[in-house]
Protein backbone atom coordinates (compact mmCIF):
# COMPACT_ATOMS: atom_id res chain seq x y z
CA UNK A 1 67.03 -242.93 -40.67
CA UNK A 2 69.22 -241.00 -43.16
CA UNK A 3 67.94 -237.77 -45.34
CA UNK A 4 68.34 -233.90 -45.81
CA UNK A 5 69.15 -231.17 -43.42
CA UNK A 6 67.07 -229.01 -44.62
CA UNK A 7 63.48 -230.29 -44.91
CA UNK A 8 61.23 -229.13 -47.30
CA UNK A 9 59.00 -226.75 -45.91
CA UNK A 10 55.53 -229.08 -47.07
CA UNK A 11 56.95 -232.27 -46.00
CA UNK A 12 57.15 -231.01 -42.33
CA UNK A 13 53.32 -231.24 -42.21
CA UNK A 14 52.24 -234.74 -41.07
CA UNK A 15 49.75 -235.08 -43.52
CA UNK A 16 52.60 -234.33 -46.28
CA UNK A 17 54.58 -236.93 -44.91
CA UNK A 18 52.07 -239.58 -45.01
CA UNK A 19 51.32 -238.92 -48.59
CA UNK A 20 55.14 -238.63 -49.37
CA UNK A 21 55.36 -242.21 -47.56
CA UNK A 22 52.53 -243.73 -49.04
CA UNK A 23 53.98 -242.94 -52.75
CA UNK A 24 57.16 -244.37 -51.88
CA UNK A 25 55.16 -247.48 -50.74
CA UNK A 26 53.56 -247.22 -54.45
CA UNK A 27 56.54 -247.66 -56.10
CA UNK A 28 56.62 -251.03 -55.30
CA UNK A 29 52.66 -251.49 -55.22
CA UNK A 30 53.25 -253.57 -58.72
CA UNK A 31 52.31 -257.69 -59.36
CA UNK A 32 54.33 -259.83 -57.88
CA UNK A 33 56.66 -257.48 -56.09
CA UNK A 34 58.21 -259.01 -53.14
CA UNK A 35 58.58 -255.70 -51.49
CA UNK A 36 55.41 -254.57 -52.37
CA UNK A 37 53.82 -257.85 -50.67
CA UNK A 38 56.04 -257.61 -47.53
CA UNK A 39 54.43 -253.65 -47.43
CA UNK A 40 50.70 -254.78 -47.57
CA UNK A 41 51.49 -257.15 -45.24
CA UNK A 42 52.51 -254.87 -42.78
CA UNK A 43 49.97 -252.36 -43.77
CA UNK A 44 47.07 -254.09 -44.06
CA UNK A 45 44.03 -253.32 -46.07
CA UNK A 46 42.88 -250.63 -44.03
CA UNK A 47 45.51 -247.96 -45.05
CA UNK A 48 44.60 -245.63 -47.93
CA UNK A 49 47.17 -247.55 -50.59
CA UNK A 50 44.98 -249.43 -53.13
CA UNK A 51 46.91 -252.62 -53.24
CA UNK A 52 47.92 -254.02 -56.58
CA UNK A 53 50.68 -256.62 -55.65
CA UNK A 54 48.48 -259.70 -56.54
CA UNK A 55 49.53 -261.03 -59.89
CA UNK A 56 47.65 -263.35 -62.01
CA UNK A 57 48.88 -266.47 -60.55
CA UNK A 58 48.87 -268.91 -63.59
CA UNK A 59 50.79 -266.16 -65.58
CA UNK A 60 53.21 -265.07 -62.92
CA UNK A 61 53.88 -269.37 -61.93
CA UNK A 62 54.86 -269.46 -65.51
CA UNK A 63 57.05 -266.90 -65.79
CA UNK A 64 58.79 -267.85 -62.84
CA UNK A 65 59.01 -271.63 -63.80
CA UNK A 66 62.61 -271.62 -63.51
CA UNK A 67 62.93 -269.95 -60.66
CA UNK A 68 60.09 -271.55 -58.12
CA UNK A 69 62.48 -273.12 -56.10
CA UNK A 70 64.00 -269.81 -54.81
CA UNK A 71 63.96 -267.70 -51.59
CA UNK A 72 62.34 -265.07 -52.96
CA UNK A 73 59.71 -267.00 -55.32
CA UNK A 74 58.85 -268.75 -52.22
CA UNK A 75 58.29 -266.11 -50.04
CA UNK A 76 55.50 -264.50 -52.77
CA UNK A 77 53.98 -267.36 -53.30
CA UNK A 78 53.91 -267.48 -49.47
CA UNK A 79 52.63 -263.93 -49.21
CA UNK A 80 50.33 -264.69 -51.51
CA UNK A 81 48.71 -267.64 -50.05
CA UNK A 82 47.95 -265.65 -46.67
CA UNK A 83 46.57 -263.35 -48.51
CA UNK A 84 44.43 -265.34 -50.99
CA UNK A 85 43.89 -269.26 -48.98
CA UNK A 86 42.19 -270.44 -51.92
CA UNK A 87 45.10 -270.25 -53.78
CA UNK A 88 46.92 -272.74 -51.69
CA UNK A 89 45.69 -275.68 -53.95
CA UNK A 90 47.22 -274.31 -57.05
CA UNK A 91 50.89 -273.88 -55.51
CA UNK A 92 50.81 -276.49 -52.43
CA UNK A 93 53.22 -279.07 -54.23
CA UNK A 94 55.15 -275.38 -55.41
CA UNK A 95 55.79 -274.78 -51.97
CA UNK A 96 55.90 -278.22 -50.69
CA UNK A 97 59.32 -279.02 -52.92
CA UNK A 98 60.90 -275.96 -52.45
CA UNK A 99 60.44 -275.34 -48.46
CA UNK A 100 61.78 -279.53 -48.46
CA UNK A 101 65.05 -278.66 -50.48
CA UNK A 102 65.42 -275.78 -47.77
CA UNK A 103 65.60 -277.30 -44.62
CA UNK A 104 68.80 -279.51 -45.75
CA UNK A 105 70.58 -276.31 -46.34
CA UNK A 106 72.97 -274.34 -43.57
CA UNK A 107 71.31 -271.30 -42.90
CA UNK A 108 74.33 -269.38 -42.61
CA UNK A 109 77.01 -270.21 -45.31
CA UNK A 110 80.89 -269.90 -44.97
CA UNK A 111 80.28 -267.44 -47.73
CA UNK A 112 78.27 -265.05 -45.21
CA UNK A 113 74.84 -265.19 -48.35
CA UNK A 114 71.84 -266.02 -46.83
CA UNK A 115 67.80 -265.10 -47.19
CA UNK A 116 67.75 -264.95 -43.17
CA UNK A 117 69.29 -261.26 -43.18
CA UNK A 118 66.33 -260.14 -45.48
CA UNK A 119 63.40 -259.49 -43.68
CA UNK A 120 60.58 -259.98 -46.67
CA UNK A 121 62.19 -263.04 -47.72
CA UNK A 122 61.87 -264.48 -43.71
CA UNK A 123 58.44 -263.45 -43.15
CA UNK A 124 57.50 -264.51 -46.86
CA UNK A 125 58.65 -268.45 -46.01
CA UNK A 126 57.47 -268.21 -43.07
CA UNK A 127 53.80 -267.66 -43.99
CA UNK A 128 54.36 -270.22 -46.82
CA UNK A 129 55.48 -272.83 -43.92
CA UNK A 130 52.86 -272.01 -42.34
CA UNK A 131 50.81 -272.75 -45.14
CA UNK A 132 51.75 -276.02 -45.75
CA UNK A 133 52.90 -277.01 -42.54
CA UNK A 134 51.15 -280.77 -42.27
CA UNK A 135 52.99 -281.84 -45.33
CA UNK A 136 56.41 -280.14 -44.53
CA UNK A 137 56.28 -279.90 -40.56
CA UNK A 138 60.36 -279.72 -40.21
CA UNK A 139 60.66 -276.38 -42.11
CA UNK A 140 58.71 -274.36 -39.38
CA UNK A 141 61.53 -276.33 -36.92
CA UNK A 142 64.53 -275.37 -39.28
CA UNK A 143 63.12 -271.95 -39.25
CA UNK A 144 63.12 -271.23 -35.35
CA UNK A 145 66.63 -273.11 -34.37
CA UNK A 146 68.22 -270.69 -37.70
CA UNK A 147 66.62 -267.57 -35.23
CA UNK A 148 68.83 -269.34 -32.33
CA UNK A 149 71.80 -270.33 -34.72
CA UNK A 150 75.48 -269.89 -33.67
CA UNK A 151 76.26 -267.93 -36.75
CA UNK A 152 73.53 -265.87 -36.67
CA UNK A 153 74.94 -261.89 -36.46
CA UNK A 154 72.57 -259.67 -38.38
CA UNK A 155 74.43 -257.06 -39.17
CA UNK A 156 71.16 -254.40 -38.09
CA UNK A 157 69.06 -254.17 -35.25
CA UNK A 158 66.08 -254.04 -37.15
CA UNK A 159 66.27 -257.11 -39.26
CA UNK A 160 67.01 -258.56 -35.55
CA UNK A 161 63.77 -258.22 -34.30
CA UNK A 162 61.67 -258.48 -37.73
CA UNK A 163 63.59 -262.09 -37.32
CA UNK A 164 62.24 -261.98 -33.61
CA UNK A 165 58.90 -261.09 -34.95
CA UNK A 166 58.66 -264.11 -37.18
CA UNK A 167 60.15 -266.10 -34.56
CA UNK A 168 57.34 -265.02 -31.88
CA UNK A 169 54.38 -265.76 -34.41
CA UNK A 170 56.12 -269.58 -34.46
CA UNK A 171 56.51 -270.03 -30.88
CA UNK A 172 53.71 -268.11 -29.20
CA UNK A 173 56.17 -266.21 -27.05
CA UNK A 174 56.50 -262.84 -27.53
CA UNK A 175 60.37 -260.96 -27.88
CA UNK A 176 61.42 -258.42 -24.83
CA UNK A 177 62.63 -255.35 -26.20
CA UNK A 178 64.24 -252.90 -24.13
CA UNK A 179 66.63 -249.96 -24.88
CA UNK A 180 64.52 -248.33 -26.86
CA UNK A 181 66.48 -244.73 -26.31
CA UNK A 182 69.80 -246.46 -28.01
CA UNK A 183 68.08 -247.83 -31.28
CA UNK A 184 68.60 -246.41 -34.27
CA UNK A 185 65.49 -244.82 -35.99
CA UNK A 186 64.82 -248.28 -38.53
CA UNK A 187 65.26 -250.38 -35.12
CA UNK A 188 63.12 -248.17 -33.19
CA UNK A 189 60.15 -248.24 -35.84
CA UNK A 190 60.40 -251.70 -36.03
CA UNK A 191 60.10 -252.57 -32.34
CA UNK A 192 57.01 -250.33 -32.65
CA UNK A 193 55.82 -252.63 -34.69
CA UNK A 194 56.05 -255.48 -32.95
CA UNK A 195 54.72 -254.17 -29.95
CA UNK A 196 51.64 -253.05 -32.22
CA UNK A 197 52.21 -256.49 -33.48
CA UNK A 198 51.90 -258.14 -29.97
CA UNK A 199 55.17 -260.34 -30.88
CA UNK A 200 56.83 -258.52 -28.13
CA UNK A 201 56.71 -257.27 -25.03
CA UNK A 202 58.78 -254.39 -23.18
CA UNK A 203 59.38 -253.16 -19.39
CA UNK A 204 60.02 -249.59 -20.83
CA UNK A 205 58.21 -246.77 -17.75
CA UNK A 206 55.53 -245.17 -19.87
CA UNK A 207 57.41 -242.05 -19.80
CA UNK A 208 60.27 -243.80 -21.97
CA UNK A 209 57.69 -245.10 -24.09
CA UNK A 210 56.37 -241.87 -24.75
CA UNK A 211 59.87 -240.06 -25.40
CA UNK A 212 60.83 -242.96 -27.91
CA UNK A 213 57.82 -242.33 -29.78
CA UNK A 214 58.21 -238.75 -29.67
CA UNK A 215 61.91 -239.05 -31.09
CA UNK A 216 60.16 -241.46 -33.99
CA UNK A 217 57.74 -238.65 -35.07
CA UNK A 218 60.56 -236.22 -35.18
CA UNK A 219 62.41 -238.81 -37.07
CA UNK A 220 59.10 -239.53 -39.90
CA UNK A 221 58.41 -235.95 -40.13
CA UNK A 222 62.43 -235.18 -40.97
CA UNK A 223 63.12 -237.93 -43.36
CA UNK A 224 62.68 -238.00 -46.90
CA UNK A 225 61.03 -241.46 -47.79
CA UNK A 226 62.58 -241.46 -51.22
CA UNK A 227 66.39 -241.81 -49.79
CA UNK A 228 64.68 -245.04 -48.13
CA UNK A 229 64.22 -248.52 -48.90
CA UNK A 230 60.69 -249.55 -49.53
CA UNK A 231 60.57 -252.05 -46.60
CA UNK A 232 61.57 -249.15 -44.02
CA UNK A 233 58.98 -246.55 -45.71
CA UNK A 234 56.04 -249.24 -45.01
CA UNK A 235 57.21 -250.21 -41.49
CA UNK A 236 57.68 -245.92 -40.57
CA UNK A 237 53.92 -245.56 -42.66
CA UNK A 238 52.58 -248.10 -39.98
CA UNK A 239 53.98 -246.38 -37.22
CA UNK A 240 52.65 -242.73 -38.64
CA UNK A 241 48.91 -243.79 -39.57
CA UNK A 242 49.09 -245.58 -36.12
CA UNK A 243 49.58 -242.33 -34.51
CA UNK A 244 47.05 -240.68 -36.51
CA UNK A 245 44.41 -243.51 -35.59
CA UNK A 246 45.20 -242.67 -32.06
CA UNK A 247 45.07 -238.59 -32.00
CA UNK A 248 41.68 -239.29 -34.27
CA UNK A 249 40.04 -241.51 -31.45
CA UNK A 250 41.28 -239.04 -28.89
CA UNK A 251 39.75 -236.17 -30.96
CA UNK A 252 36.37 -238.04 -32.38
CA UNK A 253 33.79 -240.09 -30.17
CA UNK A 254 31.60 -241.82 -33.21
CA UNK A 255 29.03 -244.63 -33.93
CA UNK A 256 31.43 -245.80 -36.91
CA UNK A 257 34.32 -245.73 -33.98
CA UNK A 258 32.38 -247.80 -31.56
CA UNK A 259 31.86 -250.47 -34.87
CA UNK A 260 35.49 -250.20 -35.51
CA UNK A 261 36.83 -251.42 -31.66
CA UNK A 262 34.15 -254.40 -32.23
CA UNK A 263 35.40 -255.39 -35.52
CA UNK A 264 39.19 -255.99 -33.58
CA UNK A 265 37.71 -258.30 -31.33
CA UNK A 266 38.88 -261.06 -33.64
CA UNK A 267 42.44 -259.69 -34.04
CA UNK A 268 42.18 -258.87 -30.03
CA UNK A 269 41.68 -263.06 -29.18
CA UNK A 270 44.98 -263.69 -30.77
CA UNK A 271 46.40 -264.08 -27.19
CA UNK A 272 43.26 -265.20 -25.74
CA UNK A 273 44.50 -268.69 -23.51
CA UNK A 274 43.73 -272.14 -24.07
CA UNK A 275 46.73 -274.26 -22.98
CA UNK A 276 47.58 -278.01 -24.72
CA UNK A 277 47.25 -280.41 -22.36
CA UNK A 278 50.68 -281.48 -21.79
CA UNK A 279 51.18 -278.41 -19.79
CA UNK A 280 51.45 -278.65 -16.20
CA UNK A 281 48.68 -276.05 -15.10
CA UNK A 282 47.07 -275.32 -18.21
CA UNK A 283 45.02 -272.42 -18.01
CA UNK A 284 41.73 -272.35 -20.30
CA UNK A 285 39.34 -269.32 -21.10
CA UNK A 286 36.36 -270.64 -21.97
CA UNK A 287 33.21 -268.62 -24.01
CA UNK A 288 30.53 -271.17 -23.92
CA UNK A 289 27.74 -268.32 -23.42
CA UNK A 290 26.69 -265.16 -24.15
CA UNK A 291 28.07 -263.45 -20.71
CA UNK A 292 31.39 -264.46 -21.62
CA UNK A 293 31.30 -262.54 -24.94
CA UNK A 294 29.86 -259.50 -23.10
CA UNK A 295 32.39 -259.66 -21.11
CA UNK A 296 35.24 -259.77 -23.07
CA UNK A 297 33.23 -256.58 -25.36
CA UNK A 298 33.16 -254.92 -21.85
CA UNK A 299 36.93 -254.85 -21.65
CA UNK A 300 37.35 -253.90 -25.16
CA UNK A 301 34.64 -250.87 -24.67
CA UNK A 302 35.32 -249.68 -21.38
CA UNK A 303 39.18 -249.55 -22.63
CA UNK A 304 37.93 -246.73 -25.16
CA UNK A 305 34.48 -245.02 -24.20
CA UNK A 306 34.33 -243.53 -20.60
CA UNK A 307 30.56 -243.52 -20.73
CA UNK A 308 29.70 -246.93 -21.86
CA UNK A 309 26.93 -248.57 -19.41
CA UNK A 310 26.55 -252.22 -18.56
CA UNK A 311 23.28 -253.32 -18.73
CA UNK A 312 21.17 -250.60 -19.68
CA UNK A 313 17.70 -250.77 -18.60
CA UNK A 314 15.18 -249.13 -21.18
CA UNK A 315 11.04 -248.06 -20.81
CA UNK A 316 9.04 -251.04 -20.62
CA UNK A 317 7.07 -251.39 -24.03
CA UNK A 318 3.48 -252.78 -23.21
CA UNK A 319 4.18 -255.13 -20.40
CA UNK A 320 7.19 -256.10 -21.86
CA UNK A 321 10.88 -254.72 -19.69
CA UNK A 322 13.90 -253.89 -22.15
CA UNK A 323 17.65 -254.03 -21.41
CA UNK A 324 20.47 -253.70 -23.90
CA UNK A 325 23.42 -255.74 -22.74
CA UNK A 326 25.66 -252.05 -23.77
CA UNK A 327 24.51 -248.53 -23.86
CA UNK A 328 26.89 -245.30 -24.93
CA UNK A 329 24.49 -242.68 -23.68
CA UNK A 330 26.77 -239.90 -25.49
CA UNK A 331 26.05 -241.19 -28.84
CA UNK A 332 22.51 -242.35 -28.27
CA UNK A 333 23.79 -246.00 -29.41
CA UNK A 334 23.30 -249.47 -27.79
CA UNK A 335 24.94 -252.93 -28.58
CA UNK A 336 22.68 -255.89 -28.71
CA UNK A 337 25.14 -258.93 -28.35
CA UNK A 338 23.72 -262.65 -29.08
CA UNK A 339 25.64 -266.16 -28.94
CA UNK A 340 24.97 -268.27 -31.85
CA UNK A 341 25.66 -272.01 -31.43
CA UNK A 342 24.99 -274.05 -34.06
CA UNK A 343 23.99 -272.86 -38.06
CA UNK A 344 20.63 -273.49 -37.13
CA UNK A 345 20.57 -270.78 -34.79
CA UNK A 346 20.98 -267.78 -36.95
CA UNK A 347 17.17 -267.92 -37.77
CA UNK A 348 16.32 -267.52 -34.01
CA UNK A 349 19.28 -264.97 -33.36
CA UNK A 350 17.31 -262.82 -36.30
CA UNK A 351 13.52 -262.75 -34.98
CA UNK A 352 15.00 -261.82 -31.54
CA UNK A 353 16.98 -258.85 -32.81
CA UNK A 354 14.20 -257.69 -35.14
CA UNK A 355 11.98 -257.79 -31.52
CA UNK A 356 14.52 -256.32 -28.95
CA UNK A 357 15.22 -253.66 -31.62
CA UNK A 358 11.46 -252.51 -31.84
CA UNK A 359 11.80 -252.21 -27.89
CA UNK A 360 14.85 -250.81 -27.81
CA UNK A 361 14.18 -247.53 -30.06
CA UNK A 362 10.30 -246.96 -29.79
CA UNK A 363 9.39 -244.15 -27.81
CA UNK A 364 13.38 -243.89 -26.31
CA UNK A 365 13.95 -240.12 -26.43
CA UNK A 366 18.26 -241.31 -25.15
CA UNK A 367 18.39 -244.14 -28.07
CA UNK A 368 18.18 -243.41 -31.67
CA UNK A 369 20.74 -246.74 -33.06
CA UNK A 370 21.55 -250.23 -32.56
CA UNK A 371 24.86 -252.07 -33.29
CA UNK A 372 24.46 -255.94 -33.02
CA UNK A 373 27.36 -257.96 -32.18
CA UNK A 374 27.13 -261.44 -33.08
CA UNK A 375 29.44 -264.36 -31.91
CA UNK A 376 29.35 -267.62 -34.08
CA UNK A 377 30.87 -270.47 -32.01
CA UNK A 378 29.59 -272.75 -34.82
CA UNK A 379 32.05 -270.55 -37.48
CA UNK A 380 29.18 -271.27 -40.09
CA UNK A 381 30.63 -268.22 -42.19
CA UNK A 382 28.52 -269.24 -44.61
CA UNK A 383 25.43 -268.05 -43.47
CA UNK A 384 27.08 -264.79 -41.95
CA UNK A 385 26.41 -262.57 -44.93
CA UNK A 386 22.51 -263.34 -45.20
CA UNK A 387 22.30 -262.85 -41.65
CA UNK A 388 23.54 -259.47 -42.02
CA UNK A 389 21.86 -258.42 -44.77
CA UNK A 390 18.64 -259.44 -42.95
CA UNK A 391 19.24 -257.62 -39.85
CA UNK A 392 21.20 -254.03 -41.34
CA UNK A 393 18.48 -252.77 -43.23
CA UNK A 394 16.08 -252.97 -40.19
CA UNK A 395 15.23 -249.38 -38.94
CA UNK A 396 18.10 -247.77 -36.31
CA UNK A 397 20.63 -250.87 -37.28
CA UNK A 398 23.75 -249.10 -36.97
CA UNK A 399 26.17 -252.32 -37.95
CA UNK A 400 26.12 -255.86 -37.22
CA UNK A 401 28.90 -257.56 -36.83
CA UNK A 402 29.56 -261.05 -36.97
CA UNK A 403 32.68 -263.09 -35.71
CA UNK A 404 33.68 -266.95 -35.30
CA UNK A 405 34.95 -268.32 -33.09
CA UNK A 406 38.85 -267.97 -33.17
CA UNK A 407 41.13 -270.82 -33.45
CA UNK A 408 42.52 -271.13 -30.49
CA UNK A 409 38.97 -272.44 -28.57
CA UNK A 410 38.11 -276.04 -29.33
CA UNK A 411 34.74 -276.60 -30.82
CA UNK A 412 31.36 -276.65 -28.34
CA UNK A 413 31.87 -280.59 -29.04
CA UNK A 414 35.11 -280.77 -27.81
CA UNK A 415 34.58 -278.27 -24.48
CA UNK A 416 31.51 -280.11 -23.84
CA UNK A 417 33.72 -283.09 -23.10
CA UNK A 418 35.59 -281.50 -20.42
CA UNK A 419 33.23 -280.44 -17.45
CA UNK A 420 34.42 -276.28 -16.67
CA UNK A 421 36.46 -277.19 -13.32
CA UNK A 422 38.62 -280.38 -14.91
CA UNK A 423 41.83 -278.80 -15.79
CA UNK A 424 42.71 -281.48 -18.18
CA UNK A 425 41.33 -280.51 -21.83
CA UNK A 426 41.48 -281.45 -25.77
């Protein structure tokens, strides 16, 4: 990363730089901007940037009529549509016709111009591909032999491994990245990212790990954002409010922290296992009950809170015996967790929570809140809000949280047809 010598005295302060960052995201936080979409899309919603980069489709399709068949249309459109799935109708046959016409093309020209070496324009068709990838299944196989193509020489390490990135998210197999001391800073911040990302992996000693990120602070706190391009300034912003998440959870035990590490358990099952059947030892994880899901929220706890207790047994109410599944003594907080099955079950899920709750909190002098964690392995999301709604305004509800079950578990109807020890599976 390029800038001045002499630093402004303000912008050495972290909190300087993360404004001065954040504004240079802004520039480019307009309708329809393809920078602007590749930046929320590495940002997410949960930095402090109010995103305005969604344009009123039927206008902006219009105004780009003559143009819909290009790398860069496609690649918003494609943003858009992760973003916004009910879109996808509207511009399916959009993307459909234009992702075809690419996939007869050489990826690398004799003339050396090509999309591949620009890294929103990549990720942008690639989300798009994914999109539509039952009605145009050869793009997503044009776009992973162009990542192993002869000609292929980006001419920067860190439109390498964005390339790498997008080619992980196709194939499941995350890049190795090593040499972290010889990148330059843009390479280094974006192999950050990706390992944030979990589309690669790296045999860097923590020690390295820790110097690299060390010389990447040094490197965000020195740079002025406005010498850079947009696309760096987001991917350096990601690295910077990553940091700050980090020193904040080091600093600040909380209730709202706690509901924050459940609410990535859906991001955290993105590697969770369930091989296809044509492998030769195909390894499942299976979560057909409640135990499993504690389980798993063991792991993510225990990872965080040093005083989280399995199983916590509580005074016995009348002649009835309480135990919350998780108990955080510090905060005075436990964590109901319940297994919902079918849509049907949501009613019972509610009467027992409104009962264990009463339990839980009356005449506990340790326990003053409740979080409930919910798992839906029917993914009725349609009944997820009412549930909550019931359940949050109940006295010492902290949060409830409710997840489906991710994509990458077959259906209760589809497990049930494979007894637990068979290792052949749907």
């Amino acid at each position: 990363m390029t800038g001045p010598v002499d630093v402004p005295a303000e912008r050495t302060y972290f909190g300087g730089q993360l404004l001065a960052f954040a504004d240079r995201v802004e520039s480019e936080n307009v309708p329809g901007s393809l920078d602007g979409l590749f930046a929320r899309h590495v940002l997410g919603e949960g930095t402090s940037i109010r995103w305005h980069v969604e344009p009123q489709l039927d206008e902006w399709l219009k105004t780009n009529a003559g143009r819909l068949e290009s790398h860069s249309a496609l690649a918003v459109l494609g943003y858009l549509v992760g973003q916004r799935p009910a879109w996808l109708p509207v511009v399916s046959d959009v993307l459909v016709n234009g992702l075809e016409r690419l996939v007869g093309r050489d990826p690398y020209p004799a003339d050396r111009i090509t999309p591949m070496y620009s890294a929103g324009i990549v990720l942008g068709l690639y989300l798009a591909a994914r999109a539509v990838r039952d009605r145009v299944p050869g793009f997503l196989d044009w776009l992973r032999k162009s990542f192993d193509h002869r000609l292929r020489e980006p001419n920067e390490l860190w439109i390498d491994l964005m390339q790498r990135h997008v080619l992980a998210e196709l194939t499941g197999e995350p890049a190795k990245v090593s040499d972290l001391a010889a990148m330059t800073d843009n390479a280094l911040v974006a192999a950050f990212y990706l390992l944030a990302s979990g589309t690669s992996v790296t045999r860097e000693t923590p020690e390295d790990l820790h110097v690299a990120k060390r010389r990447a602070m040094l490197a965000f706190l020195r740079a002025d954002p406005a010498h850079l391009e947009v696309r760096h300034a987001a991917l350096w912003l990601h690295f910077a409010e990553a940091v700050a998440a980090t020193s904040a959870d080091q600093l600040v035990v909380s209730v709202p922290q706690v509901s924050q590490v459940l609410s990535r358990f859906p991001p955290a099952m993105k590697r969770w296992v369930w091989d296809p059947s044509h492998h030769k030892d195909p390894k499942r994880w299976r979560v057909d009950a409640e135990r499993e899901v504690q389980a798993i929220l063991w792991v993510m706890l225990r990872a965080v809170f040093d005083d989280v207790v399995d199983e916590e047994n509580l005074p016995k109410l009348g002649h009835s015996a309480y135990r919350a599944d998780f108990a955080l003594p510090r905060l005075g907080l436990l964590v109901e967790v319940k297994y919902v099955r079918t849509k049907h079950h949501f009613k019972d899920v509610e009467q027992e929570v409104i009962i264990d709750s009463i339990g839980y909190l009356k005449d506990s002098e340790r326990y003053r809140e409740v979080i409930v964690f919910i798992y839906d392995d029917s993914c009725s999301t349609e009944h997820h809000d009412e549930t909550r709604r019931a359940l949050i305004d109940l006295p010492g509800i902290t949060d409830v949280i409710i997840v489906s079950r991710p994509g990458a578990i077959p259906s209760a109807a589809e497990r049930a047809a494979v007894p637990p020890s068979d290792p052949s599976a749907p």
